[in-house]
C-alpha atoms as a PDB file:
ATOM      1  CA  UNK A   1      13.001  25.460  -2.360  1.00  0.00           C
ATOM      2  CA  UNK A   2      11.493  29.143  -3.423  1.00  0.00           C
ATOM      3  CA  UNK A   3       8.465  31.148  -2.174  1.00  0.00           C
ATOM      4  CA  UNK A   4       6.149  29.862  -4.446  1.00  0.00           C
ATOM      5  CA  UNK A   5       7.433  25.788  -3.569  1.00  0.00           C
ATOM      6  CA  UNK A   6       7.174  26.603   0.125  1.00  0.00           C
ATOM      7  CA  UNK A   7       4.057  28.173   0.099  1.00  0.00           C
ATOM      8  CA  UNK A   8       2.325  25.465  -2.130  1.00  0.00           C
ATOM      9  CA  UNK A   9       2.737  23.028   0.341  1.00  0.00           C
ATOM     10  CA  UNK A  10       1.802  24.833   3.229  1.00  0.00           C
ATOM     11  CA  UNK A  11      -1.623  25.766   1.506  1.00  0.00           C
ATOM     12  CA  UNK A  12      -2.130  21.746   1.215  1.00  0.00           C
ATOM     13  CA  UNK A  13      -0.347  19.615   3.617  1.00  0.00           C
ATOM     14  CA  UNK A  14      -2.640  16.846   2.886  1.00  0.00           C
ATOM     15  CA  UNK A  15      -1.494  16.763  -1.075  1.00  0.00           C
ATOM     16  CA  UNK A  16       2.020  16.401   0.516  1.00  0.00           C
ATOM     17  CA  UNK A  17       1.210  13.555   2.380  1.00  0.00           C
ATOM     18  CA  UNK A  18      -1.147  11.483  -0.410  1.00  0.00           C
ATOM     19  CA  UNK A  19       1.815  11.850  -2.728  1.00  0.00           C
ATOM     20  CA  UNK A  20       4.611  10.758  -0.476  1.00  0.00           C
ATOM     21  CA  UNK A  21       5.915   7.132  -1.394  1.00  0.00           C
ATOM     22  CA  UNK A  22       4.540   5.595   1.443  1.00  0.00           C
ATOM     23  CA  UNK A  23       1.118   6.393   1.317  1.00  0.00           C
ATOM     24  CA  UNK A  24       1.513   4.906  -2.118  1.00  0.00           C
ATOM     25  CA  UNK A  25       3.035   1.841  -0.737  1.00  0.00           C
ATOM     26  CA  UNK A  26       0.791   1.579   1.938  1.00  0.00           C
ATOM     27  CA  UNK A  27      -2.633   1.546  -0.505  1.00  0.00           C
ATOM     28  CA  UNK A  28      -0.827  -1.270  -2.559  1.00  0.00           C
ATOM     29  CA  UNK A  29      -0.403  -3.350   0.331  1.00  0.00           C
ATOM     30  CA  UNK A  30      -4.107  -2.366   1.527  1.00  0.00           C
ATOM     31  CA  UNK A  31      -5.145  -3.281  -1.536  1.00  0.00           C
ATOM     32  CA  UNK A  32      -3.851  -6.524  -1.573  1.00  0.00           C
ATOM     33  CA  UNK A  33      -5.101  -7.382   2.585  1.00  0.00           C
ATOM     34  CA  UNK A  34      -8.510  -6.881   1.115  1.00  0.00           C
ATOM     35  CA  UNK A  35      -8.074  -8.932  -1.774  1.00  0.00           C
ATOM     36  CA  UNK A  36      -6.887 -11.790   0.691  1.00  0.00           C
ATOM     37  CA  UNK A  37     -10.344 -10.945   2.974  1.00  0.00           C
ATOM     38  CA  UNK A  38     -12.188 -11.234   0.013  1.00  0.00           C
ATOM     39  CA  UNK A  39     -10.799 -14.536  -0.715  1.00  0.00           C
ATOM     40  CA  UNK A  40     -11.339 -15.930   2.856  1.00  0.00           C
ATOM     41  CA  UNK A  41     -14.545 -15.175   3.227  1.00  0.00           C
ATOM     42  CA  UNK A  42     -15.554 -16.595  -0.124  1.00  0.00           C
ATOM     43  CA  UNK A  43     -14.413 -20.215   1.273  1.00  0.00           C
ATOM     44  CA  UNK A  44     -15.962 -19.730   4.130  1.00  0.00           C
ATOM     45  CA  UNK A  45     -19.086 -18.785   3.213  1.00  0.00           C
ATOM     46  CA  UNK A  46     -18.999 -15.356   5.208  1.00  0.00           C
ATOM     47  CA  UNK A  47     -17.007 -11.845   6.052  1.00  0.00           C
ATOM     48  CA  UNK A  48     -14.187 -13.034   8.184  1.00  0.00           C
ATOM     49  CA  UNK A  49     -13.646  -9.649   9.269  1.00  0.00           C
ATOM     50  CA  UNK A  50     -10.742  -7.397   7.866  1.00  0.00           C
ATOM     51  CA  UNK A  51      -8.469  -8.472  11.162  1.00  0.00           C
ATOM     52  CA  UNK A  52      -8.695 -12.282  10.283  1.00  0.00           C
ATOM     53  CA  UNK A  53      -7.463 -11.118   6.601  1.00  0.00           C
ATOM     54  CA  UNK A  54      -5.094  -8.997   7.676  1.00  0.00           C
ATOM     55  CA  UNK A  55      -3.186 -11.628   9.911  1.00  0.00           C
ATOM     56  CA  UNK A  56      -3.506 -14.527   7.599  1.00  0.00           C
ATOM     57  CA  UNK A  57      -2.035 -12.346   5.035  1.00  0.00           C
ATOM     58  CA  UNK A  58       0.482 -10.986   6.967  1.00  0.00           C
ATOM     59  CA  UNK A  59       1.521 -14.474   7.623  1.00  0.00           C
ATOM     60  CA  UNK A  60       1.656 -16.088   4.519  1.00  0.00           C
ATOM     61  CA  UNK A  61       1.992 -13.503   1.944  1.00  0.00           C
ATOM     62  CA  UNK A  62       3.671 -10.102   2.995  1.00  0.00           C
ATOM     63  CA  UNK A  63       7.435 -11.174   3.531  1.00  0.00           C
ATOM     64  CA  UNK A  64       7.137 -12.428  -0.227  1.00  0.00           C
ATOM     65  CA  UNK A  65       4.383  -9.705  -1.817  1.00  0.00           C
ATOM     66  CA  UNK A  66       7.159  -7.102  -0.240  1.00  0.00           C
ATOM     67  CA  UNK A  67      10.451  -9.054  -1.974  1.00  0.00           C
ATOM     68  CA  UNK A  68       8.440  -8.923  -5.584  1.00  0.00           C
ATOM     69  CA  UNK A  69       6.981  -4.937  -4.900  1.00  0.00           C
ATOM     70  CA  UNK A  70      10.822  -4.106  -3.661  1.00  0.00           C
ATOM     71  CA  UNK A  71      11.872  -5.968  -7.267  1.00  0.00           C
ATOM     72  CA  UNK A  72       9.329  -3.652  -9.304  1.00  0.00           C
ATOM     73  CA  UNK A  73      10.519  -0.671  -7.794  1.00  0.00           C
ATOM     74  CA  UNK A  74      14.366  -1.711  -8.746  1.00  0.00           C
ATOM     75  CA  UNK A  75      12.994  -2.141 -11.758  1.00  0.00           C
ATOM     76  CA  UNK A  76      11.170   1.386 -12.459  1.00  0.00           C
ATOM     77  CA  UNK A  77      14.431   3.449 -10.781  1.00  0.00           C
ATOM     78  CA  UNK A  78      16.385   1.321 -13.485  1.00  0.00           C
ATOM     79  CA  UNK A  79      13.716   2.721 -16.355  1.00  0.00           C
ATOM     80  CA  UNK A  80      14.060   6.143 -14.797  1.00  0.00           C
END
């Protein structure tokens, strides 16, 4: 890494971080906890609260939303 690398990154540490892979990953998955809140509340009728979504997705959807995201990314290194 050169001067000018080195010092880009410690003018904006945060650009770093909001770039790296797993903040990436981590919005996708986000993304998809508040689609499943979304989707609870609107059969019952009211906000079940982002921990009640989180759990009940966690529990019936990560282990296999994480296999397919794990396939696309096989996929896209393949492309590359």
């Amino acid at each position: 890494m050169d001067v000018k690398e080195a010092s880009h990154f410690s003018l904006d540490p945060k650009s770093v971080f909001k770039n790296s892979v797993l903040y990436r990953e981590f919005l996708l998955e986000r993304e998809e906890i508040l689609k499943h809140k979304w989707h609870l509340s609107e059969q019952a009728g009211h906000d079940v609260g982002f921990e009640k979504g989180l759990l009940d997705w966690i529990v019936k959807h990560r282990v296999a939303w994480r296999a397919n995201r794990e396939k696309e990314l096989a996929k896209e290194k393949e492309i590359c």
